[in-house]
C-alpha atoms as a PDB file:
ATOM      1  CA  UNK A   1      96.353  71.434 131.100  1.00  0.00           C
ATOM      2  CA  UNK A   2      98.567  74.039 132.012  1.00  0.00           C
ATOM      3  CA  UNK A   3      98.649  76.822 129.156  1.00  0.00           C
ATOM      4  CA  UNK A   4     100.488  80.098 128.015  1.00  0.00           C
ATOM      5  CA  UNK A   5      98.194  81.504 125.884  1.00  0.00           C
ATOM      6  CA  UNK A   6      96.820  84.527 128.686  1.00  0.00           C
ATOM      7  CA  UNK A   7      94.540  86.779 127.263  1.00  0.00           C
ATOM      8  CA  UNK A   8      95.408  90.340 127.704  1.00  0.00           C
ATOM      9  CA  UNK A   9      94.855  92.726 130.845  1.00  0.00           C
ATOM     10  CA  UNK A  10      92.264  95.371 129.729  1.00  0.00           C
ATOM     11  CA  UNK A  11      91.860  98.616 131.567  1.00  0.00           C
ATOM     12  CA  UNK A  12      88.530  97.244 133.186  1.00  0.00           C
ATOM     13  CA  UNK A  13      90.257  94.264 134.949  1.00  0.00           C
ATOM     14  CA  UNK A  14      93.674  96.187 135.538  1.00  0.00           C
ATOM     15  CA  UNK A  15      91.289  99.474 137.530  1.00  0.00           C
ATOM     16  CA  UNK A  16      89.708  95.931 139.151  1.00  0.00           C
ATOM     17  CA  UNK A  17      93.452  94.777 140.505  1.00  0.00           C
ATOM     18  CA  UNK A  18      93.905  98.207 141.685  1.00  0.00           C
ATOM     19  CA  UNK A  19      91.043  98.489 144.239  1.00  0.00           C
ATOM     20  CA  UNK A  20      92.549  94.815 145.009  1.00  0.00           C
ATOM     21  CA  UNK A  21      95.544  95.373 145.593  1.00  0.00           C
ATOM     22  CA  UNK A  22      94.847  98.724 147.564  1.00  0.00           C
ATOM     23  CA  UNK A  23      92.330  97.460 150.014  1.00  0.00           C
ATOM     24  CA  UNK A  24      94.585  94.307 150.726  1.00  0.00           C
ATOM     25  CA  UNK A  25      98.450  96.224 150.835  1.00  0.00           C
ATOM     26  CA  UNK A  26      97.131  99.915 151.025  1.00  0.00           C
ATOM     27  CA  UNK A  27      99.252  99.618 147.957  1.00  0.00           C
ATOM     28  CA  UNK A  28      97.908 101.946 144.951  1.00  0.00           C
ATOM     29  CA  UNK A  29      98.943 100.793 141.252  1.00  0.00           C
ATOM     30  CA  UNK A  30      99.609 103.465 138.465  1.00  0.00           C
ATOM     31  CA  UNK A  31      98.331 103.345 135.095  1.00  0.00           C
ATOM     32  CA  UNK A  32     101.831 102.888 134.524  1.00  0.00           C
ATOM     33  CA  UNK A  33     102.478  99.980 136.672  1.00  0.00           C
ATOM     34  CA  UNK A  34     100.466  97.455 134.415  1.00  0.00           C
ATOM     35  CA  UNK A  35     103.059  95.750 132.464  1.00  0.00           C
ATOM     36  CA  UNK A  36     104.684  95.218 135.805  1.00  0.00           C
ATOM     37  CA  UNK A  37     101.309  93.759 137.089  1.00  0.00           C
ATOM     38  CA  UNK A  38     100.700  91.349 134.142  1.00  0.00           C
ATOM     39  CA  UNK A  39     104.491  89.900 134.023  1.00  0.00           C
ATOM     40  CA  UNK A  40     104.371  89.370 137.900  1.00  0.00           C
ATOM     41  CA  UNK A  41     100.691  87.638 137.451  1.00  0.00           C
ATOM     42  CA  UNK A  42     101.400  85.731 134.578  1.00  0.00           C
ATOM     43  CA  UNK A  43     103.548  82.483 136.215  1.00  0.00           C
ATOM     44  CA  UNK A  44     101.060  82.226 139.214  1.00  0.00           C
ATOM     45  CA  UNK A  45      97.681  81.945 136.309  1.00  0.00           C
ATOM     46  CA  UNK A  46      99.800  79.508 134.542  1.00  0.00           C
ATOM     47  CA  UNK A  47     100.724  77.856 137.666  1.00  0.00           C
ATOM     48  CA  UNK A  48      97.139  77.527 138.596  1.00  0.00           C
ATOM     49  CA  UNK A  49      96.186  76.399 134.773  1.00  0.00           C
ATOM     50  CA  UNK A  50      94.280  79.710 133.933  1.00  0.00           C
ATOM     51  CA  UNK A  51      93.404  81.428 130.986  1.00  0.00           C
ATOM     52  CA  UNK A  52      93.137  85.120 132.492  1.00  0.00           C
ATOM     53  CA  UNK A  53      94.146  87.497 134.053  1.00  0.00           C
ATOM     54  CA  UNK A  54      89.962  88.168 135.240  1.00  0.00           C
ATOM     55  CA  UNK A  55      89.858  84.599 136.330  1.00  0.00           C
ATOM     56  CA  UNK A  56      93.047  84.980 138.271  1.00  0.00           C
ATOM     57  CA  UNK A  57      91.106  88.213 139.962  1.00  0.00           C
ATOM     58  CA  UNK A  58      87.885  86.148 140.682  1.00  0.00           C
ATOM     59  CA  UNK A  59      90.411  83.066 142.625  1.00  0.00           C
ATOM     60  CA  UNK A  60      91.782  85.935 144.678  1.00  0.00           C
ATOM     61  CA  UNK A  61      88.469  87.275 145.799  1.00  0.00           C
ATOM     62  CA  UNK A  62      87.109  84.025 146.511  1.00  0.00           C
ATOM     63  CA  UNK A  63      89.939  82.684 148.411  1.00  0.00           C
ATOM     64  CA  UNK A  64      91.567  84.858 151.218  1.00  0.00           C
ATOM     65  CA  UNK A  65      94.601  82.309 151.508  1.00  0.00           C
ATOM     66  CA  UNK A  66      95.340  83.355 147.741  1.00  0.00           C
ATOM     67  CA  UNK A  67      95.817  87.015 148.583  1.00  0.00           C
ATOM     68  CA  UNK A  68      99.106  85.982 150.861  1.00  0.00           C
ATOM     69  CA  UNK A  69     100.128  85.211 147.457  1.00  0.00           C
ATOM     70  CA  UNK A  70      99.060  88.206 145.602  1.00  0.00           C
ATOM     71  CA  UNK A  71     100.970  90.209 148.358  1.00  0.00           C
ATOM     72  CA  UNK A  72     104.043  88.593 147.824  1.00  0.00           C
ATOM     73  CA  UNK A  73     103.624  88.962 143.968  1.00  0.00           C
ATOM     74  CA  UNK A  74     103.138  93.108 144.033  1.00  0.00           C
ATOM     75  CA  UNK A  75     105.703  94.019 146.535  1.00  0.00           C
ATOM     76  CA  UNK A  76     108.473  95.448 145.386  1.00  0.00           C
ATOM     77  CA  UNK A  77     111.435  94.774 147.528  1.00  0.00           C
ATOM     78  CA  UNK A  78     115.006  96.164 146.946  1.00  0.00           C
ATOM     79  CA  UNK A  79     117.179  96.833 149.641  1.00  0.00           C
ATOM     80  CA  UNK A  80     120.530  96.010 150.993  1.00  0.00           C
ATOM     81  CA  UNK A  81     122.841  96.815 154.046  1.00  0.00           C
ATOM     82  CA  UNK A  82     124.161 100.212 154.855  1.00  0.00           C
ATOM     83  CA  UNK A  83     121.831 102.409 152.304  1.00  0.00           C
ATOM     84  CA  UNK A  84     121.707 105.743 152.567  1.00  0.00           C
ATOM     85  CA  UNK A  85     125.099 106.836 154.458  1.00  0.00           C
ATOM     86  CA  UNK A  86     123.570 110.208 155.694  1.00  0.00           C
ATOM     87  CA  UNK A  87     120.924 108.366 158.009  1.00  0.00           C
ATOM     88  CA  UNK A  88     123.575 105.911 159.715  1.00  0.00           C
ATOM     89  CA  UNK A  89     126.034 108.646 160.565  1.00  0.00           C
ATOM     90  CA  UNK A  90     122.542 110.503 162.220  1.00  0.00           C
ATOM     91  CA  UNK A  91     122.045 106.891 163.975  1.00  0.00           C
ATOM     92  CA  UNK A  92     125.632 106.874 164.885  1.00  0.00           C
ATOM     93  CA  UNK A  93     126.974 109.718 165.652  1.00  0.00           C
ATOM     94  CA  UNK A  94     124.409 111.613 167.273  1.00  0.00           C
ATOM     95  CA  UNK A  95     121.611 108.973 168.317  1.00  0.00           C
ATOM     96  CA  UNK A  96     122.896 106.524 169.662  1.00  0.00           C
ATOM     97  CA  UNK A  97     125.570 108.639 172.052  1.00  0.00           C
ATOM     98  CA  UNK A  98     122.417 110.250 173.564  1.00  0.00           C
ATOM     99  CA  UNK A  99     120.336 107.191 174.177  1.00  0.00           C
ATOM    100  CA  UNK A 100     122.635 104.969 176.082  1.00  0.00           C
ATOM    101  CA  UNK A 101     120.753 102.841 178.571  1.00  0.00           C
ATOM    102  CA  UNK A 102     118.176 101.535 176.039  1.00  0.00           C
ATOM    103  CA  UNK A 103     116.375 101.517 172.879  1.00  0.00           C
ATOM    104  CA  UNK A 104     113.565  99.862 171.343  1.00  0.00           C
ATOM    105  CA  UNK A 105     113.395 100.268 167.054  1.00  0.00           C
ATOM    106  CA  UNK A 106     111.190  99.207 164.458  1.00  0.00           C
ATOM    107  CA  UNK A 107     111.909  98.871 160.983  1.00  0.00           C
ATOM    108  CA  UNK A 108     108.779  99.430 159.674  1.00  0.00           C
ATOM    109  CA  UNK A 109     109.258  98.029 156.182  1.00  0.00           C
ATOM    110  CA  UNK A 110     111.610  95.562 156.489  1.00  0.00           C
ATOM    111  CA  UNK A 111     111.972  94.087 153.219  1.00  0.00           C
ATOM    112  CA  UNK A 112     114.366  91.194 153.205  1.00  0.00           C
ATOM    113  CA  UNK A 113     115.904  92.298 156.645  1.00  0.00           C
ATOM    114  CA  UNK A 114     119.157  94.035 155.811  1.00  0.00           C
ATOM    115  CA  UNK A 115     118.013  97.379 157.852  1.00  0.00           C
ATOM    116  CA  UNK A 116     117.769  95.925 160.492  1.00  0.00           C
ATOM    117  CA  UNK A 117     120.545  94.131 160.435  1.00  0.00           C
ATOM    118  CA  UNK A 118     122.780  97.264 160.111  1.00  0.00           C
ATOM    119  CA  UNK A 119     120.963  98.440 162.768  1.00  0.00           C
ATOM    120  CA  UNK A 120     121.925  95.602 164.847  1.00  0.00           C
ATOM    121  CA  UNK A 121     125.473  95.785 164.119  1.00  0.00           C
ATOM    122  CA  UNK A 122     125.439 100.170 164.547  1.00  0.00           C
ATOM    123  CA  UNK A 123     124.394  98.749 167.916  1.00  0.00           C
ATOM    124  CA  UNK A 124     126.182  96.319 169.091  1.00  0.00           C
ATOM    125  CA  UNK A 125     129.289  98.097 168.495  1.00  0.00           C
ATOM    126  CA  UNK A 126     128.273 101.014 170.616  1.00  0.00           C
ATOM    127  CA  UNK A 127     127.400  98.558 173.303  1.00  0.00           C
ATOM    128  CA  UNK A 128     131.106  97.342 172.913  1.00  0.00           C
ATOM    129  CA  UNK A 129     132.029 100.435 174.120  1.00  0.00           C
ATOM    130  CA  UNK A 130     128.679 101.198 176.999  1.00  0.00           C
ATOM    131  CA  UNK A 131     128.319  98.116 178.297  1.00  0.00           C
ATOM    132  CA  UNK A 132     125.021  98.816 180.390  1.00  0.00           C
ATOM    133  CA  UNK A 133     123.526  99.508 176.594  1.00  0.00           C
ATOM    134  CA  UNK A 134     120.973  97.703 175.615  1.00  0.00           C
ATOM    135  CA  UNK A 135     118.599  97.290 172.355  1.00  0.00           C
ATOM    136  CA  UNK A 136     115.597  95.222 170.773  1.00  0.00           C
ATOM    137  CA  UNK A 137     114.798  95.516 166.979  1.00  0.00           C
ATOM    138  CA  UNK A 138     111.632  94.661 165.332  1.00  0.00           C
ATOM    139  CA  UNK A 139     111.538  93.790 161.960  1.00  0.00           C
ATOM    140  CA  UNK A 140     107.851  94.023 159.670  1.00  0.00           C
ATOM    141  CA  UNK A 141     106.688  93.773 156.147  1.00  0.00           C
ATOM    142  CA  UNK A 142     103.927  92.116 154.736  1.00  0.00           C
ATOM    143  CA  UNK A 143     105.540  89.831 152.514  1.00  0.00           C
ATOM    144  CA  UNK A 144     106.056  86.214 154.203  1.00  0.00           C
ATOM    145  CA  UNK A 145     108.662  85.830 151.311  1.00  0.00           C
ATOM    146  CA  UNK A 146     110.781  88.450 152.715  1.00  0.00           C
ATOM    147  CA  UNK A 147     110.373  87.587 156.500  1.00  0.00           C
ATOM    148  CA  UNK A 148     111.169  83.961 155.371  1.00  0.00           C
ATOM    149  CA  UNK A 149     114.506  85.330 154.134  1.00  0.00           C
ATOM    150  CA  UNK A 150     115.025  87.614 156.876  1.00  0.00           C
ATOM    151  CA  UNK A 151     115.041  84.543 159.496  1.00  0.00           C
ATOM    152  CA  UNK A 152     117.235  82.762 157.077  1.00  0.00           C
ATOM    153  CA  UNK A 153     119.648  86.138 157.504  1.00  0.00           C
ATOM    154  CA  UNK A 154     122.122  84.788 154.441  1.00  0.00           C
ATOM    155  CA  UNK A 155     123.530  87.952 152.044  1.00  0.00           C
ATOM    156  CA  UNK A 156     125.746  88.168 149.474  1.00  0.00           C
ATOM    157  CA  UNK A 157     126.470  90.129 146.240  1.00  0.00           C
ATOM    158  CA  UNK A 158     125.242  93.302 146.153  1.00  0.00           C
ATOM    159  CA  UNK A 159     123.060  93.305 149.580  1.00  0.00           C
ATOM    160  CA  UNK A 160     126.272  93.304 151.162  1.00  0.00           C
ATOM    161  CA  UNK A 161     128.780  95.314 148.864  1.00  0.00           C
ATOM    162  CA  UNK A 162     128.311  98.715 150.168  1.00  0.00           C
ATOM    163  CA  UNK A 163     128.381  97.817 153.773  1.00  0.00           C
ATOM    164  CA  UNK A 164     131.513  95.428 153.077  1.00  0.00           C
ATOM    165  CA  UNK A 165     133.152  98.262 150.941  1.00  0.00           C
ATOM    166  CA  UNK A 166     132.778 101.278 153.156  1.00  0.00           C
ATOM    167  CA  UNK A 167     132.646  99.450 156.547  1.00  0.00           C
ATOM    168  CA  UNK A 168     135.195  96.685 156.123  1.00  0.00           C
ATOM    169  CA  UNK A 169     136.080  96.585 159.953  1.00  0.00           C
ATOM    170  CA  UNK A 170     132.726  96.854 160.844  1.00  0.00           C
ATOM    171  CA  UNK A 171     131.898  93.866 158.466  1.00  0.00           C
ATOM    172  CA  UNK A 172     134.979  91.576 159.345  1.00  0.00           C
ATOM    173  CA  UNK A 173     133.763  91.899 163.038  1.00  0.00           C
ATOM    174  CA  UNK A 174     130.097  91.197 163.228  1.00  0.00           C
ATOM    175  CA  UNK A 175     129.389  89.137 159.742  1.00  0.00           C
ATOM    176  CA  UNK A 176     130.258  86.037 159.660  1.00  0.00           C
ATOM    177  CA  UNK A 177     130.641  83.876 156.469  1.00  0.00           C
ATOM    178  CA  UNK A 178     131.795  83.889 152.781  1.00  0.00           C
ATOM    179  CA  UNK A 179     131.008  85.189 149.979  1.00  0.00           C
ATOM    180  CA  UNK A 180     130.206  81.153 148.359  1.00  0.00           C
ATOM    181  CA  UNK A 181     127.654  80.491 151.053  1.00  0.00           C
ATOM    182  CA  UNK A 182     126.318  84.144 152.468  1.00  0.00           C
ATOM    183  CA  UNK A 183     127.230  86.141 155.199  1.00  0.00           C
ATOM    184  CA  UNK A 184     125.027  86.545 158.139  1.00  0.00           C
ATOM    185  CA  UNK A 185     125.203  88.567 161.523  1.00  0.00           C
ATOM    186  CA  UNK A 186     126.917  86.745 164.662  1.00  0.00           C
ATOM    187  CA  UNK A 187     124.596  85.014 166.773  1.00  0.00           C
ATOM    188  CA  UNK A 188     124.721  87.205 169.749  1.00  0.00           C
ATOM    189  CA  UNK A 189     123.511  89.866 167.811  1.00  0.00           C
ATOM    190  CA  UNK A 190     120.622  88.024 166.124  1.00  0.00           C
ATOM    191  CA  UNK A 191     118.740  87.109 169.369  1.00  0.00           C
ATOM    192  CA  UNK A 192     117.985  90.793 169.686  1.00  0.00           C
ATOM    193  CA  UNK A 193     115.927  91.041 166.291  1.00  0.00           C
ATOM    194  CA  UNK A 194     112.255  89.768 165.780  1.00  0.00           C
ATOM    195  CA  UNK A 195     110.989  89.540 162.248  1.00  0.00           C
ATOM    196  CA  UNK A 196     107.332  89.027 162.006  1.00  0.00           C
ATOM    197  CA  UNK A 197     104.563  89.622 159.342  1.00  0.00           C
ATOM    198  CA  UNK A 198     102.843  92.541 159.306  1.00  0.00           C
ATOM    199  CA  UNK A 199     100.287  94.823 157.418  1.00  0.00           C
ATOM    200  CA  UNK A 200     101.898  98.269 158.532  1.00  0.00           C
ATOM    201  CA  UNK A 201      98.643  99.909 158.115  1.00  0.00           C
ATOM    202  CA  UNK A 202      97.066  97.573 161.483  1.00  0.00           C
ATOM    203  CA  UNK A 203      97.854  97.449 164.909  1.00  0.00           C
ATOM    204  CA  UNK A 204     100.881  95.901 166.657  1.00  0.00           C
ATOM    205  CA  UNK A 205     100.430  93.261 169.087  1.00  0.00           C
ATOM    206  CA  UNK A 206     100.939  93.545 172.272  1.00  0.00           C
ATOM    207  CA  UNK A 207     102.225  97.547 174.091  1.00  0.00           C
ATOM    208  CA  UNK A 208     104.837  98.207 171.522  1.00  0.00           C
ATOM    209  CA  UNK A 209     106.288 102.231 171.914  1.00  0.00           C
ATOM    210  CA  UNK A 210     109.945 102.699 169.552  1.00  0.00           C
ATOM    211  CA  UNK A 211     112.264 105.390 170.101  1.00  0.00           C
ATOM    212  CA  UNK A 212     112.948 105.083 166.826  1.00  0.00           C
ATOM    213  CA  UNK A 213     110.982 104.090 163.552  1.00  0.00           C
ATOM    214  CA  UNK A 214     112.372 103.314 160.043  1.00  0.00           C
ATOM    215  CA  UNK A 215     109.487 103.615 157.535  1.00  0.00           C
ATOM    216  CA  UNK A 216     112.341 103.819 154.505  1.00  0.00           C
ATOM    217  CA  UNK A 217     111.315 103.773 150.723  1.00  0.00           C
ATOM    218  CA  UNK A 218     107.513 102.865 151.259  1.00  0.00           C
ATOM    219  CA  UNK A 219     105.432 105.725 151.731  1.00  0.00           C
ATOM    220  CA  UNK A 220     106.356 106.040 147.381  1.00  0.00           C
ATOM    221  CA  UNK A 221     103.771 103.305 146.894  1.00  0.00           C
ATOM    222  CA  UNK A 222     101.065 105.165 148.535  1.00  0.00           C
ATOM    223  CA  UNK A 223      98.972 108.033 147.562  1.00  0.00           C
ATOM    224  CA  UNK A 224      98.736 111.174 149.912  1.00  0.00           C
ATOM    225  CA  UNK A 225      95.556 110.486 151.560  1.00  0.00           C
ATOM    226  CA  UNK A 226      96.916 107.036 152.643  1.00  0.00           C
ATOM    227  CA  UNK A 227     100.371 108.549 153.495  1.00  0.00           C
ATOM    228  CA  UNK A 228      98.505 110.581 156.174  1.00  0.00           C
ATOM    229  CA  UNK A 229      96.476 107.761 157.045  1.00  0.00           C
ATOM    230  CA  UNK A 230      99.538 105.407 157.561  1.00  0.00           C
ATOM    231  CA  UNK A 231     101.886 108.368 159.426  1.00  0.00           C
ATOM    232  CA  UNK A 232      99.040 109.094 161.940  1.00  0.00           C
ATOM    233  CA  UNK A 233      98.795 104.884 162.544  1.00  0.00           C
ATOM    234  CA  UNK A 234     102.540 105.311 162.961  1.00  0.00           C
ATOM    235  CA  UNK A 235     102.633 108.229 165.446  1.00  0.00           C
ATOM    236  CA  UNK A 236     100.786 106.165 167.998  1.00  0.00           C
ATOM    237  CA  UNK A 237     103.879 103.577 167.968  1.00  0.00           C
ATOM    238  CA  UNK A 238     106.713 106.234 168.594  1.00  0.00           C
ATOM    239  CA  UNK A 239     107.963 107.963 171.679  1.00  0.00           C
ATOM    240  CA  UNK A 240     106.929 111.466 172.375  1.00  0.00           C
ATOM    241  CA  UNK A 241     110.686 111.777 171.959  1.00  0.00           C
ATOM    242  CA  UNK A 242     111.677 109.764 169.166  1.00  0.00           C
ATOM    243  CA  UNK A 243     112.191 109.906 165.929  1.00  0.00           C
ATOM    244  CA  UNK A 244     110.748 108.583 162.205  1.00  0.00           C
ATOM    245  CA  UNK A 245     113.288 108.098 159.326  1.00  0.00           C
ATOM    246  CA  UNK A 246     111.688 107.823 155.876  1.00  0.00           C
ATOM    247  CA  UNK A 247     113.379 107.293 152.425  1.00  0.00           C
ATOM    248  CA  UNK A 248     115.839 109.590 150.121  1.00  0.00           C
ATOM    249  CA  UNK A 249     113.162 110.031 147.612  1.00  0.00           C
ATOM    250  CA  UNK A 250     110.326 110.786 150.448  1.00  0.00           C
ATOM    251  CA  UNK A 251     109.353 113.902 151.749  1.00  0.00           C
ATOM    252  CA  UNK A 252     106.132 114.347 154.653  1.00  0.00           C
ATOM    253  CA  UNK A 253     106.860 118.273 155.200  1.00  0.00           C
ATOM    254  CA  UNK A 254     103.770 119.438 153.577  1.00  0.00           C
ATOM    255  CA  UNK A 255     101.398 116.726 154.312  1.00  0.00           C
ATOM    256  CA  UNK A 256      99.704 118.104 157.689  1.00  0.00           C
ATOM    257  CA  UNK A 257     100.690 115.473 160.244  1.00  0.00           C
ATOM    258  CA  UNK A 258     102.103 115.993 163.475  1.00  0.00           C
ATOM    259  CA  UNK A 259     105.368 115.254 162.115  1.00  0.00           C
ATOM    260  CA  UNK A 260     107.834 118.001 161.972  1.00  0.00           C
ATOM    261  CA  UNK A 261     111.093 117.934 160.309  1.00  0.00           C
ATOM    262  CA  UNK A 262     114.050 117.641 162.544  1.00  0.00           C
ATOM    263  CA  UNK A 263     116.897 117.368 159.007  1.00  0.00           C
ATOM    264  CA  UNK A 264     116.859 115.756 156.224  1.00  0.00           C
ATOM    265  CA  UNK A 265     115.103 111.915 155.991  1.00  0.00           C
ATOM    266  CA  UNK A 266     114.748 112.704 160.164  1.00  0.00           C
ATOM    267  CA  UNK A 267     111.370 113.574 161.628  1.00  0.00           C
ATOM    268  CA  UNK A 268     110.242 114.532 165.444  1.00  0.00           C
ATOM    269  CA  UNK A 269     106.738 114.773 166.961  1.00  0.00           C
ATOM    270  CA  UNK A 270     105.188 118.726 167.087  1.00  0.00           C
END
């Protein structure tokens, strides 16, 4: 019999979830973060007809499929197209006019897709204009909710509002829909984006080098020694001459990687 009556996370079980949820995400949880924990755990041990939060934890450890769940239960993921103005004029302006025969990007931390669809559409309007242009854009995240919604590739609301507010050519040409049903990119845009789960801390498949790697508004969830860990993985995906965006609110000047700052959110190889 299903029930709501949870007993209450204690510090001993929360400090438990934490060592979870870091060794499976790379994720690590605050003291602060525990009423976010328990309200995003409580459906799922109702759901399964538990009576706590510790026999929640002990399901998870005994049954790898169940962490798949737990990931898409701690993720936090809040995005939408066009964020961040400053790091699409970089892409724009001064990027893409000096790479025009080919590039190869990775958004890192895809969320529910809309980076990379805005880089899709930066792109294919500068191949409208260099026709021998060509690009490929991978899309990760470790959430198989979000990948699931970044195949599906419907927006609306406020995903979309910037973009359709401060780009309204831009939008009108490459997104096609309504606001009733979603808007999505035009197909021949979409066959050059792959979306694919992915735990950013392991290796690629396959020979993968980027010229260019979003890692936007994730290093936050990490703490420094993981940062480092995570931005040394990364260096061995990027081109000796390419570049690593990160987030508004992120800043990797002072950790001691070989990353060196090249302006503001924009990073180079020493």
């Amino acid at each position: 019999m299903i029930t709501e009556s949870i007993t209450d996370l204690d510090n001993a079980c929360f400090d438990k979830y934490v060592k979870v949820v870091h060794n499976v995400t790379g994720i690590t949880l605050l003291p602060n973060r525990k009423t976010m924990l328990c309200g995003r755990l409580k459906k799922r041990i109702i759901q399964l007809s538990m009576n706590s939060y510790e026999e929640y934890l002990s399901y998870i450890i005994k049954n790898d499929s169940e962490k798949d769940t737990l990931i898409n239960l701690v993720t936090t993921n809040e995005t939408y197209f066009y964020r961040t103005p400053r790091v699409w004029d970089f892409f724009t302006q001064r990027y893409l006019p000096e790479n025009k025969n080919s590039i190869n990007i990775w958004s890192a931390a895809s969320s529910t897709g809309e980076e990379a669809y805005t880089l899709a559409v930066m792109c294919e309007n500068f191949k409208n204009d260099n026709k021998s242009f060509d690009y490929k854009i991978l899309g990760t995240d470790i959430s198989s909710d979000v990948i699931d919604v970044c195949n599906n590739g419907k927006y609306n609301g406020r995903s979309i509002k910037r973009f359709q507010d401060s780009k309204p050519v831009l939008f009108d040409q490459y997104m096609k829909g309504n606001n009733e049903s979603g808007y999505s990119v035009a197909p021949n845009i979409r066959k050059n984006i792959t979306f694919k789960v992915h735990n950013i801390f392991s290796d690629l498949s396959g020979n993968n080098t980027f010229d260019i790697i979003f890692l936007r508004n994730v290093l936050i969830y990490f703490k420094k020694e993981d940062q480092i860990t995570l931005l040394n993985h990364i260096k061995n995906y990027l081109h000796p001459d390419g570049f690593l965006v990160i987030g508004e609110s992120e800043s990797i000047v002072r950790l001691g990687t070989d990353f060196i700052l090249h302006e503001p959110l924009i990073y180079s190889l020493k």
